[in-house]
N, C-alpha and C. Protein backbone atom coordinates (compact mmCIF):
# COMPACT_ATOMS: atom_id res chain seq x y z
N UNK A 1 78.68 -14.62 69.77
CA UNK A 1 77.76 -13.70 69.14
C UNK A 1 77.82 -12.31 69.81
N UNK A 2 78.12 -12.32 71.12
CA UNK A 2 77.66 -10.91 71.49
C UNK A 2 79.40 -10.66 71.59
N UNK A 3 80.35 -11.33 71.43
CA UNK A 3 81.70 -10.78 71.32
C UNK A 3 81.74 -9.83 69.83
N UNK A 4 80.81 -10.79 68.58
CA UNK A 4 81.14 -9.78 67.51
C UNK A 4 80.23 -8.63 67.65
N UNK A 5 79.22 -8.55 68.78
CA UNK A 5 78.30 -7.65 68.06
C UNK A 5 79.15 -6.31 69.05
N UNK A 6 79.73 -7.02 70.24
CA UNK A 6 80.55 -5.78 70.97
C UNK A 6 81.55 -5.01 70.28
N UNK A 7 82.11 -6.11 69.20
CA UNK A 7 83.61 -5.85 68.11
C UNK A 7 82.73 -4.75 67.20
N UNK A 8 81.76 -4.85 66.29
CA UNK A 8 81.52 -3.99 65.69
C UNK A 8 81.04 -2.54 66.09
N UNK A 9 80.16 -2.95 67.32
CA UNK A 9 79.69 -1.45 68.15
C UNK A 9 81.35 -0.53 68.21
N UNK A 10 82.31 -1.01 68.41
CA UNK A 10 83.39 -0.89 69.14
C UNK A 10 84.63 -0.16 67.97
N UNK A 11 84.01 -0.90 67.11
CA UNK A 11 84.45 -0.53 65.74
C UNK A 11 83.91 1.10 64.97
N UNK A 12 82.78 0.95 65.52
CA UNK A 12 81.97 2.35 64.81
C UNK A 12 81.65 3.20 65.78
N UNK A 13 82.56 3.07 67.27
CA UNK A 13 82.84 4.11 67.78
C UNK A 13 83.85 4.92 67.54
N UNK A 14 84.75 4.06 67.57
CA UNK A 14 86.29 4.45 66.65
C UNK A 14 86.12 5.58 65.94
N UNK A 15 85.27 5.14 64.44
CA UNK A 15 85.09 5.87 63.45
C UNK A 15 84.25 7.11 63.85
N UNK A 16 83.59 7.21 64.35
CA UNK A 16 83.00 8.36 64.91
C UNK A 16 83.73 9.24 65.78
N UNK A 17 84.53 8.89 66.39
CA UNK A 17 85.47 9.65 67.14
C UNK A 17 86.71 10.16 66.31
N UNK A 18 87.08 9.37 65.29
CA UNK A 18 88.37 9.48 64.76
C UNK A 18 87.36 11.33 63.50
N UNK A 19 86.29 10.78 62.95
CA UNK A 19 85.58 11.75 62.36
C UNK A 19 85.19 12.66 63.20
N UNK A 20 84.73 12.77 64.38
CA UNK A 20 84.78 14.10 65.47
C UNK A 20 86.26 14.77 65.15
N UNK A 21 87.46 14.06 65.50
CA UNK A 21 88.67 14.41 65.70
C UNK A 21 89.24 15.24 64.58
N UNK A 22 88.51 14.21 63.55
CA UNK A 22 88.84 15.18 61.82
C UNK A 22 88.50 16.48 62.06
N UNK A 23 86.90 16.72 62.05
CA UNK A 23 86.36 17.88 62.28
C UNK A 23 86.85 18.77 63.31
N UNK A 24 86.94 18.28 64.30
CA UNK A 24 87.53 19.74 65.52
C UNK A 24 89.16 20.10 64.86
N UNK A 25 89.54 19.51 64.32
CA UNK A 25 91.14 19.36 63.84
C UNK A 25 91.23 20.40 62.83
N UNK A 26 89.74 20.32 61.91
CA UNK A 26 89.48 21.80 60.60
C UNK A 26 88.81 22.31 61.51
N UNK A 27 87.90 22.58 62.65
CA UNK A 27 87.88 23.63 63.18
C UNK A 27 88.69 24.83 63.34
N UNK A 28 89.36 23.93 64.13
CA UNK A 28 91.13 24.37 64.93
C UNK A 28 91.90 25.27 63.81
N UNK A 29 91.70 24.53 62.71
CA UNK A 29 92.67 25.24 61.77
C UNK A 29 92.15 26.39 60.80
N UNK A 30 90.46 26.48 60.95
CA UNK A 30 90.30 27.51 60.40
C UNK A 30 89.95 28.80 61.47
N UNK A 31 89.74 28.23 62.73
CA UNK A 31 90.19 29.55 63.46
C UNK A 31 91.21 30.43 63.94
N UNK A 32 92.83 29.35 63.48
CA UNK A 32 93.94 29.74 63.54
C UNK A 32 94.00 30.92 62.05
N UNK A 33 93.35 30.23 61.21
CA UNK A 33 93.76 30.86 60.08
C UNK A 33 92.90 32.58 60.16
N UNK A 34 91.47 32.65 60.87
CA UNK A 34 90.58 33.67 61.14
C UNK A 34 91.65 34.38 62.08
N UNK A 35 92.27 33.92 62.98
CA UNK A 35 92.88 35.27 64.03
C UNK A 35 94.15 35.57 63.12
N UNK A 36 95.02 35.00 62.64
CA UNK A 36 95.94 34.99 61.19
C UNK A 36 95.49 36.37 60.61
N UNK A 37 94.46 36.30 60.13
CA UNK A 37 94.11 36.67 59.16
C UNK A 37 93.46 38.46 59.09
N UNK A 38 92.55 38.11 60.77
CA UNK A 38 91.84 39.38 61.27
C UNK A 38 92.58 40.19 62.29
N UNK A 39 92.53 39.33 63.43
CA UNK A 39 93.46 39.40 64.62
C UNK A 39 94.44 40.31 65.05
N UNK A 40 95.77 39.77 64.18
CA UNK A 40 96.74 40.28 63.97
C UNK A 40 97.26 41.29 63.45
N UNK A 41 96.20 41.43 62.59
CA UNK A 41 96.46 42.87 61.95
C UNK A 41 96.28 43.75 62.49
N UNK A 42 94.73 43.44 63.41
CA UNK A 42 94.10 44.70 64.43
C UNK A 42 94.95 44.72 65.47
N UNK A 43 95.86 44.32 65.60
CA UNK A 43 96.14 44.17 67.05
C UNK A 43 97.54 44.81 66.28
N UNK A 44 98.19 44.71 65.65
CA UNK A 44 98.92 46.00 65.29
C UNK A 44 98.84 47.03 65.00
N UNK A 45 97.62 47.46 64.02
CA UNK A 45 97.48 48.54 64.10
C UNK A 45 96.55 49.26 65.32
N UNK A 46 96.13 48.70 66.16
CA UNK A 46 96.18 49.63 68.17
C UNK A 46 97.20 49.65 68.48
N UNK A 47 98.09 48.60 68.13
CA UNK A 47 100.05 48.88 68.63
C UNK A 47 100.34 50.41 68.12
N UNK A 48 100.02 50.52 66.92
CA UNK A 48 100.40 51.82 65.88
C UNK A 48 100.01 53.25 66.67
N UNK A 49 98.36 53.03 67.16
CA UNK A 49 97.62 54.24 67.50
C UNK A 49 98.34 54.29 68.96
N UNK A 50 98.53 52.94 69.62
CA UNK A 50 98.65 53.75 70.69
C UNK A 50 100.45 54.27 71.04
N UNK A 51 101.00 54.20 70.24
CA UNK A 51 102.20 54.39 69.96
C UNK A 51 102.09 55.56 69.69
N UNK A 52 101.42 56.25 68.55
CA UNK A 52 101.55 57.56 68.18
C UNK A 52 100.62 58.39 69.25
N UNK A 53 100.26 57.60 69.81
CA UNK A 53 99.14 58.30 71.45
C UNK A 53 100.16 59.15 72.46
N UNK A 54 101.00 57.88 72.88
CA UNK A 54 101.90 58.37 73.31
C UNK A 54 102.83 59.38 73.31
N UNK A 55 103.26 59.27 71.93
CA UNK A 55 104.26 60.04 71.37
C UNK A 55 103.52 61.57 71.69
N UNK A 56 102.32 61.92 71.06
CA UNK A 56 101.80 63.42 70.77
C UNK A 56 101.28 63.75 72.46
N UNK A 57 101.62 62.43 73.46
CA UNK A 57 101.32 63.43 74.58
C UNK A 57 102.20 63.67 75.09
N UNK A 58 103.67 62.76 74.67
CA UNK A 58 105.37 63.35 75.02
C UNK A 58 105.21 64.45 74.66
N UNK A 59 104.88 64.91 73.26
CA UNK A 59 105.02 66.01 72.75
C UNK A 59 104.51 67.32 73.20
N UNK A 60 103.15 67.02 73.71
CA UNK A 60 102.58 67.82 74.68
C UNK A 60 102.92 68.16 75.79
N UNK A 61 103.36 67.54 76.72
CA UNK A 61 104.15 67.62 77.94
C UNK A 61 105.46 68.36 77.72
N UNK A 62 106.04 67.70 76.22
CA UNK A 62 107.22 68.81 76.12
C UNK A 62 107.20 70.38 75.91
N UNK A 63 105.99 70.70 74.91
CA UNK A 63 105.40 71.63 74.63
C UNK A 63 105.60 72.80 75.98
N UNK A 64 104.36 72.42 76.65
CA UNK A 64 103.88 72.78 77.78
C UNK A 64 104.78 73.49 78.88
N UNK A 65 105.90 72.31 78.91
CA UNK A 65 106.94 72.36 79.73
C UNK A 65 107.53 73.68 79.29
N UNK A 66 107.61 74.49 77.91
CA UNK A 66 108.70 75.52 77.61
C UNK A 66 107.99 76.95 77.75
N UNK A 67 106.71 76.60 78.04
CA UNK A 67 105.78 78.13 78.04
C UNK A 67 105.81 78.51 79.50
């Protein structure tokens, strides 16, 4: 008796864990899909600004340099 009642406790831990596992698993994948989506983009276009940052203070320095 208390072997099946350990088998079923044992059983519907399983399932509860395997359903945690589901869930963190679509967590996982909709925060991959949020930095995908937001992330990446922002994070190229600061690549962009600070690229052209650079550039206009080469430019400045070159400037500077001929006066």
């Amino acid at each position: 008796m208390v072997a099946a009642a350990l088998f079923v406790f044992s059983r519907g831990q399983i399932k509860r864990e395997q359903d945690r596992a589901a869930r963190l698993e679509a967590q996982l994948t909709q925060l991959h899909a949020t930095t995908a989506e937001r992330v990446i983009p922002a994070l190229v276009a600061a690549t962009q600004v600070l690229e052209d940052a650079q550039r206009m203070l080469h430019d400045l320095a070159r400037d500077r340099g001929r006066s």
